[in-house]
PDB file of N, CA and C in Angstrom:
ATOM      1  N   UNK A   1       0.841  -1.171   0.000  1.00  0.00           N
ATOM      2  CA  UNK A   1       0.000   0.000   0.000  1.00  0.00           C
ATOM      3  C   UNK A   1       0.885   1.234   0.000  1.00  0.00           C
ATOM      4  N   UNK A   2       0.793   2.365  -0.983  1.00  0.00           N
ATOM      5  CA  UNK A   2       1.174   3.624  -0.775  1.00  0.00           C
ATOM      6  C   UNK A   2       0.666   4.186  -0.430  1.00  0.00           C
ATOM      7  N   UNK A   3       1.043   5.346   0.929  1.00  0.00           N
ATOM      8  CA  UNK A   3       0.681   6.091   1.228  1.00  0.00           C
ATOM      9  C   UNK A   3       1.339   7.361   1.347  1.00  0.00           C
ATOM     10  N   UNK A   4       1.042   8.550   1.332  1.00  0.00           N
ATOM     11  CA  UNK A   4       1.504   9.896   1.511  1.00  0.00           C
ATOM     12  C   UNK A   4       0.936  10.499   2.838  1.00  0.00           C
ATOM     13  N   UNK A   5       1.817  10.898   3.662  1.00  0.00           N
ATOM     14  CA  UNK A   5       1.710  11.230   4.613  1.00  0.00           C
ATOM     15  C   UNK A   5       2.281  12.907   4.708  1.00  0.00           C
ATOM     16  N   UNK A   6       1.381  13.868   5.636  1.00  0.00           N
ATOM     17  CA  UNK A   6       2.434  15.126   6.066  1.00  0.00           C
ATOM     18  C   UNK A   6       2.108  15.662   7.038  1.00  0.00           C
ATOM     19  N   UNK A   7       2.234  15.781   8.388  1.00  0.00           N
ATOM     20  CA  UNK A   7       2.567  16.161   9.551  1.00  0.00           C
ATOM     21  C   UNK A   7       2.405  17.564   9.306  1.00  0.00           C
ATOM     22  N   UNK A   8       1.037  18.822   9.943  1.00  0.00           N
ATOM     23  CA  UNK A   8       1.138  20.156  10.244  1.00  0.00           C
ATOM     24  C   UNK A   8       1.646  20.238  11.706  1.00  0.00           C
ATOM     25  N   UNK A   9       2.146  20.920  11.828  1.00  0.00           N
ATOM     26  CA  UNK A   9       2.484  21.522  13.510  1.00  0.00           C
ATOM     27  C   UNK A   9       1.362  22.930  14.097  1.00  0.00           C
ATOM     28  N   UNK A  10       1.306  23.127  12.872  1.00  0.00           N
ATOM     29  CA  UNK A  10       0.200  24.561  13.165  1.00  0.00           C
ATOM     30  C   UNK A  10      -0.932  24.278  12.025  1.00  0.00           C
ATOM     31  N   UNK A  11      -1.651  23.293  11.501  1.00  0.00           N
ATOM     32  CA  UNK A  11      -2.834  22.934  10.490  1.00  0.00           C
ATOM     33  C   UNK A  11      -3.301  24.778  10.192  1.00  0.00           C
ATOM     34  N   UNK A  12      -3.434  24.420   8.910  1.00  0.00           N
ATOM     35  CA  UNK A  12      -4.233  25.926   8.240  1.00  0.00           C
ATOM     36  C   UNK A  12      -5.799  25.772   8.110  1.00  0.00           C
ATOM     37  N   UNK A  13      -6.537  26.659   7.938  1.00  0.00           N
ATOM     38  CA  UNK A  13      -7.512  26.529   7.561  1.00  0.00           C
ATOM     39  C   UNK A  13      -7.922  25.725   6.543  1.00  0.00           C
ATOM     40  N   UNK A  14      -7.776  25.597   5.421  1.00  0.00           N
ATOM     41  CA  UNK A  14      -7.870  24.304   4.570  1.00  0.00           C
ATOM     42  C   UNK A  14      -6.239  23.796   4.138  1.00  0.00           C
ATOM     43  N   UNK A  15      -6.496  22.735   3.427  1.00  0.00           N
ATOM     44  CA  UNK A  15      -5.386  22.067   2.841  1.00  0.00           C
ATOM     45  C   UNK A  15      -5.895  21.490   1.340  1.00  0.00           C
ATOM     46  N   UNK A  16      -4.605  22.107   0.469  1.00  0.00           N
ATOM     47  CA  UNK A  16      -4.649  21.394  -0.938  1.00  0.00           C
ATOM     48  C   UNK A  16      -3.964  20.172  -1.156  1.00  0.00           C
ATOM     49  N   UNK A  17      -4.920  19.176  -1.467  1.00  0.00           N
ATOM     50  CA  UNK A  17      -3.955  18.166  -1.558  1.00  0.00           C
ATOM     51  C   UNK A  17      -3.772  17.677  -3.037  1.00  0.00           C
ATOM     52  N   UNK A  18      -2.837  17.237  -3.568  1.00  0.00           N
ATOM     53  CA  UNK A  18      -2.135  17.279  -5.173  1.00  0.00           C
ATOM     54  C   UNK A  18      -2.004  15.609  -5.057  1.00  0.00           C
ATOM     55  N   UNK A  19      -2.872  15.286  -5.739  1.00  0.00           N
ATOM     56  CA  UNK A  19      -3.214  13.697  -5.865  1.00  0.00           C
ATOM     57  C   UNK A  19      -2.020  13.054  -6.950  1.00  0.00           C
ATOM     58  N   UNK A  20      -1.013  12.364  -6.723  1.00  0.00           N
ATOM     59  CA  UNK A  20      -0.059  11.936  -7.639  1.00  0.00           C
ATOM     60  C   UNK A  20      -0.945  11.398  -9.013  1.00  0.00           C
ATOM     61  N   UNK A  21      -0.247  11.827 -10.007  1.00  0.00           N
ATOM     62  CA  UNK A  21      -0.823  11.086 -11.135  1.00  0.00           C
ATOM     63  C   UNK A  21      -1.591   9.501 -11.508  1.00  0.00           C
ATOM     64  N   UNK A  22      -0.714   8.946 -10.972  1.00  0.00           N
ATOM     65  CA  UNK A  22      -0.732   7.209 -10.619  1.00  0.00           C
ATOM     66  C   UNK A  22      -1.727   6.543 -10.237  1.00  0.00           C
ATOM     67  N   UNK A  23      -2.724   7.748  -9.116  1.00  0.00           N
ATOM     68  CA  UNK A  23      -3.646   7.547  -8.113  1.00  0.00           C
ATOM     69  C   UNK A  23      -4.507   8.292  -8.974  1.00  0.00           C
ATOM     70  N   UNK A  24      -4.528   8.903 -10.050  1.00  0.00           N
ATOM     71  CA  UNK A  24      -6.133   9.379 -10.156  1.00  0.00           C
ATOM     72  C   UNK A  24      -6.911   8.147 -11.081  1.00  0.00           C
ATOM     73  N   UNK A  25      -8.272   8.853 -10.868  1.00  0.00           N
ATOM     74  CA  UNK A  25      -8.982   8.005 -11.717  1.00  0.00           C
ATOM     75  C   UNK A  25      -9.088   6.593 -10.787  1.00  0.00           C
ATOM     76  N   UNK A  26      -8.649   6.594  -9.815  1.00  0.00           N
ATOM     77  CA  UNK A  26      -8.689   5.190  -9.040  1.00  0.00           C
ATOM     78  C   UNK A  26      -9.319   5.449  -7.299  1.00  0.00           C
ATOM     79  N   UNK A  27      -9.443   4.509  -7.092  1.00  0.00           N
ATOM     80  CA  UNK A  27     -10.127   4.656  -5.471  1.00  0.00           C
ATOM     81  C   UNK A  27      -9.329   5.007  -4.771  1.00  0.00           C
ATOM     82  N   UNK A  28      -9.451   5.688  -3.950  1.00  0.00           N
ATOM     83  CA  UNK A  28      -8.503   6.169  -2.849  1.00  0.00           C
ATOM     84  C   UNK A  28      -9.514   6.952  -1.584  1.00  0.00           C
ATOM     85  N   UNK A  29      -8.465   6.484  -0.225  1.00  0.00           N
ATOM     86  CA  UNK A  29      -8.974   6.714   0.932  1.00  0.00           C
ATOM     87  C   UNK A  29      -8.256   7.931   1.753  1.00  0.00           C
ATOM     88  N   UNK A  30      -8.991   9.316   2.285  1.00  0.00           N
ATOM     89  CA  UNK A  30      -8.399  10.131   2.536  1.00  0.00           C
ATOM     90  C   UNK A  30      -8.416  10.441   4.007  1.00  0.00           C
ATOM     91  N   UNK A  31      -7.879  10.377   4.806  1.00  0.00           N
ATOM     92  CA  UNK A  31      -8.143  10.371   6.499  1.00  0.00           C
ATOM     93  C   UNK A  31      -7.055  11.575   6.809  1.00  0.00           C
ATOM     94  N   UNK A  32      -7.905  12.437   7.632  1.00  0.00           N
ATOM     95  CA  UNK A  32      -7.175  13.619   8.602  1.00  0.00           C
ATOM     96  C   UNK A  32      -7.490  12.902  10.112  1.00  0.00           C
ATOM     97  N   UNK A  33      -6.662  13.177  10.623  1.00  0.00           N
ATOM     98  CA  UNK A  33      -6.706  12.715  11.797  1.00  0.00           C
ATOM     99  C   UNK A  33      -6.088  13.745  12.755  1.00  0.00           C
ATOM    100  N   UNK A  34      -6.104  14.543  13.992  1.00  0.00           N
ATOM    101  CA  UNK A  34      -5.623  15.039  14.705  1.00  0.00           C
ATOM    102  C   UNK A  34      -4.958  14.257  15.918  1.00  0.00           C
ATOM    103  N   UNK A  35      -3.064  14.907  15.925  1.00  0.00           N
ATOM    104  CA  UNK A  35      -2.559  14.178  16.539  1.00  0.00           C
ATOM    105  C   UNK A  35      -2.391  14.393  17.853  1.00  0.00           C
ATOM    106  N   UNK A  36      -2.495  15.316  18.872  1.00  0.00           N
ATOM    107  CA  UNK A  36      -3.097  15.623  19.830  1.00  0.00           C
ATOM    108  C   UNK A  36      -4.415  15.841  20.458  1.00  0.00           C
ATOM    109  N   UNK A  37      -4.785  16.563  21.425  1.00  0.00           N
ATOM    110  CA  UNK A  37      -5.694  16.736  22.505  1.00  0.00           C
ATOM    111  C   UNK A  37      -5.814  18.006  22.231  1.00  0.00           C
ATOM    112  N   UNK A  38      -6.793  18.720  22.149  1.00  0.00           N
ATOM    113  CA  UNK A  38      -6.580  20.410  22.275  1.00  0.00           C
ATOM    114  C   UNK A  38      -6.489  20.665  24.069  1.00  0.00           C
ATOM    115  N   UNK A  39      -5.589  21.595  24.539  1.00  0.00           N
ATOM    116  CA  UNK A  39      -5.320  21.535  25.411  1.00  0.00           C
ATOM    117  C   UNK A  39      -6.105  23.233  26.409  1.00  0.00           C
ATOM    118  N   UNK A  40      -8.109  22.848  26.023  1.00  0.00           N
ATOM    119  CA  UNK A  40      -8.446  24.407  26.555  1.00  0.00           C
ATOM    120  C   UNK A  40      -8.805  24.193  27.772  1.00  0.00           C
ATOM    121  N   UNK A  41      -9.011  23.302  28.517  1.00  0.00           N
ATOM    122  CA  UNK A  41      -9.711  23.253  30.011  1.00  0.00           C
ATOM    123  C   UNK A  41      -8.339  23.616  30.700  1.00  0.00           C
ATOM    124  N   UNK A  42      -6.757  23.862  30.845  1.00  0.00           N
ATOM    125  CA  UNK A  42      -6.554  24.963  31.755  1.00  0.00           C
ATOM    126  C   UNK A  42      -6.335  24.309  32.702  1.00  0.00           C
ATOM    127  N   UNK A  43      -6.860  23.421  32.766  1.00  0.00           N
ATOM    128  CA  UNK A  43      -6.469  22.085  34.284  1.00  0.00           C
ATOM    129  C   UNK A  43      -5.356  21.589  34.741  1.00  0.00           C
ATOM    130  N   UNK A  44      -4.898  20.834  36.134  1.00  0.00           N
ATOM    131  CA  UNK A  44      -3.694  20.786  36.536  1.00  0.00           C
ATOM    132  C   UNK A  44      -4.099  19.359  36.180  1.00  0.00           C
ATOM    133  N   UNK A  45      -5.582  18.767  36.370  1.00  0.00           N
ATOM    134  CA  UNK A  45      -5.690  17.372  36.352  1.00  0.00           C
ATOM    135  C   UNK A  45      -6.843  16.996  35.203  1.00  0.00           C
ATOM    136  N   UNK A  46      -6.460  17.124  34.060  1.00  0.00           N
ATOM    137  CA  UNK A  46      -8.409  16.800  33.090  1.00  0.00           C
ATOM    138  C   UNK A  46      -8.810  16.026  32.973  1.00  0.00           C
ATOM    139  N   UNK A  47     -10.038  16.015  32.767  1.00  0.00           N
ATOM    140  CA  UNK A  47     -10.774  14.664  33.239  1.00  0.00           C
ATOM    141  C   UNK A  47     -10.464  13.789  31.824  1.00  0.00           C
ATOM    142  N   UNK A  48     -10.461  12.704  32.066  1.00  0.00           N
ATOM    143  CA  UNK A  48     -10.093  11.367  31.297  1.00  0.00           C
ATOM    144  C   UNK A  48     -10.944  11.438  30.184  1.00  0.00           C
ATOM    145  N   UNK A  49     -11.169  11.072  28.593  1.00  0.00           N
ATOM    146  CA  UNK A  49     -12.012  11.015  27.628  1.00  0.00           C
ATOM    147  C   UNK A  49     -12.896   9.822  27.889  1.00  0.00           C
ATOM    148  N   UNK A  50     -12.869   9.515  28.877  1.00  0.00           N
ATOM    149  CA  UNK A  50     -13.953   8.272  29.441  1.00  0.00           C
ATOM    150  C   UNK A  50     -14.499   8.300  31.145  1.00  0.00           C
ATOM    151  N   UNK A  51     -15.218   7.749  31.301  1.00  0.00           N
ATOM    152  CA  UNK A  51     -15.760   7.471  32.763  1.00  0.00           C
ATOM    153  C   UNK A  51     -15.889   6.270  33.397  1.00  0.00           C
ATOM    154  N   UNK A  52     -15.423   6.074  34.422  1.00  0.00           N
ATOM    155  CA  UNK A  52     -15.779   4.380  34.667  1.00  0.00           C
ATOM    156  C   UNK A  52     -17.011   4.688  35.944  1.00  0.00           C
ATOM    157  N   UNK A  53     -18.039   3.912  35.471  1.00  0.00           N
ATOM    158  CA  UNK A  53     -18.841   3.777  36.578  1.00  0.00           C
ATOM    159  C   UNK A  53     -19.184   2.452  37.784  1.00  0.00           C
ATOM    160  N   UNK A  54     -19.870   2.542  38.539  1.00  0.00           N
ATOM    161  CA  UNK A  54     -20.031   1.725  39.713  1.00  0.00           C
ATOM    162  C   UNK A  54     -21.046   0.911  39.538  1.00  0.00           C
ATOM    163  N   UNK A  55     -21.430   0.231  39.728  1.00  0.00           N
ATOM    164  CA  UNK A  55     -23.077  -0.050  39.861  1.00  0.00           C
ATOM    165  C   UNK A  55     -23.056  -1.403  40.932  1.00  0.00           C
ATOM    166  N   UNK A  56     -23.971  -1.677  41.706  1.00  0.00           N
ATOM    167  CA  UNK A  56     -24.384  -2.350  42.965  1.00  0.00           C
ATOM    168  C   UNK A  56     -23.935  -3.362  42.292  1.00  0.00           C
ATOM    169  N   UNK A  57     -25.290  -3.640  41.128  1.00  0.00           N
ATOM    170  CA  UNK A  57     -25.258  -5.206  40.557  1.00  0.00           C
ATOM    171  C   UNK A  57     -25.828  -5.313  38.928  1.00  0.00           C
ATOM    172  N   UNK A  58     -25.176  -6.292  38.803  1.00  0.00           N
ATOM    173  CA  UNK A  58     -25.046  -6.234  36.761  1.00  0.00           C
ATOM    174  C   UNK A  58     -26.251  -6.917  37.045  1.00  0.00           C
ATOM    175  N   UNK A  59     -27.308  -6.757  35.505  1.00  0.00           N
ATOM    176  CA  UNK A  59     -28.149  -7.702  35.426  1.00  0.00           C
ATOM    177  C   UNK A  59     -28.065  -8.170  33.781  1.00  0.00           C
ATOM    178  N   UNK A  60     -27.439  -9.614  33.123  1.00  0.00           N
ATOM    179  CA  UNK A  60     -27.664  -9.562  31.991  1.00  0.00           C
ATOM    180  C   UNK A  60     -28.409 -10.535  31.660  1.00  0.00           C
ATOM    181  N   UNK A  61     -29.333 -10.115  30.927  1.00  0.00           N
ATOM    182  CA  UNK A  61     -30.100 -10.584  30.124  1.00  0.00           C
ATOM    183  C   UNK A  61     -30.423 -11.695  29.341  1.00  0.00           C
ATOM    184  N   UNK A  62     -30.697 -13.378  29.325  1.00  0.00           N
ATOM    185  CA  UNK A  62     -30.700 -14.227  28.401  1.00  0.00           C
ATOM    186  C   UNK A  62     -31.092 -13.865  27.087  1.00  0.00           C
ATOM    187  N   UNK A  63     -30.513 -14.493  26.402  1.00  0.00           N
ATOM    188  CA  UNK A  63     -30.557 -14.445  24.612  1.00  0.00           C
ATOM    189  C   UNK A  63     -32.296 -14.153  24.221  1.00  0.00           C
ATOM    190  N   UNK A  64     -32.727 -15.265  24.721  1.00  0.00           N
ATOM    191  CA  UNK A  64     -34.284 -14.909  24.020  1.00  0.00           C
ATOM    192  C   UNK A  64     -35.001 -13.651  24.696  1.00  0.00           C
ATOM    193  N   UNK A  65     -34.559 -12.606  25.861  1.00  0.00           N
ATOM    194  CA  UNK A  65     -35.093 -11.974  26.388  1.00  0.00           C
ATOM    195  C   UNK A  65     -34.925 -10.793  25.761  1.00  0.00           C
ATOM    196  N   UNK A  66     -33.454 -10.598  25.111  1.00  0.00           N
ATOM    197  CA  UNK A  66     -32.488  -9.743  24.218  1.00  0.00           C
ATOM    198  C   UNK A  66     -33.385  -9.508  23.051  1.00  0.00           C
ATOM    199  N   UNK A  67     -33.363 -10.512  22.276  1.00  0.00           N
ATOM    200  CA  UNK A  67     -33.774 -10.449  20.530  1.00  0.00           C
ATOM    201  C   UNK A  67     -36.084 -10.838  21.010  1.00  0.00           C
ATOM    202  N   UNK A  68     -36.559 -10.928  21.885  1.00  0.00           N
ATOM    203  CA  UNK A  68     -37.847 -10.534  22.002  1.00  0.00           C
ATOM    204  C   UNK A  68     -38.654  -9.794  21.060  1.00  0.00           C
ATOM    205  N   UNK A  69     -39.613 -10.169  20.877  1.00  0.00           N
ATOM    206  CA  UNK A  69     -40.027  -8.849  19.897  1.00  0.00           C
ATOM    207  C   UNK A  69     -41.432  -8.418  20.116  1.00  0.00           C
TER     208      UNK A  69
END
């Protein structure tokens, strides 16, 4: 698989991207991804991108109780 990769340090408002010759006319998959956290909450401690919760007692469910209709 080829891929082209390029790393912003400061991302612009848009980006041109110049599709190699080779690749047009053909399928191709385009993913931006951000490689950090934005860092605005200011916190000494931020809260985690998840929560774990507690609960007394699980109750799960048998199969035919699940798919019921």
């Amino acid at each position: 698989m080829e891929a082209l990769r390029k790393v912003y340090d400061d991302a612009p408002d848009e980006i041109l991207l110049p599709i190699p010759s080779e690749w047009r006319h053909r399928r191709i998959e385009v993913v931006l991804s951000a490689l950090d956290r934005p860092d605005d909450t200011g916190l000494a401690n931020p809260v985690p991108p998840y929560r774990v919760l507690k609960v007394d007692r699980r109750i799960v469910a048998n199969r035919d109780a699940l798919h019921e209709r």
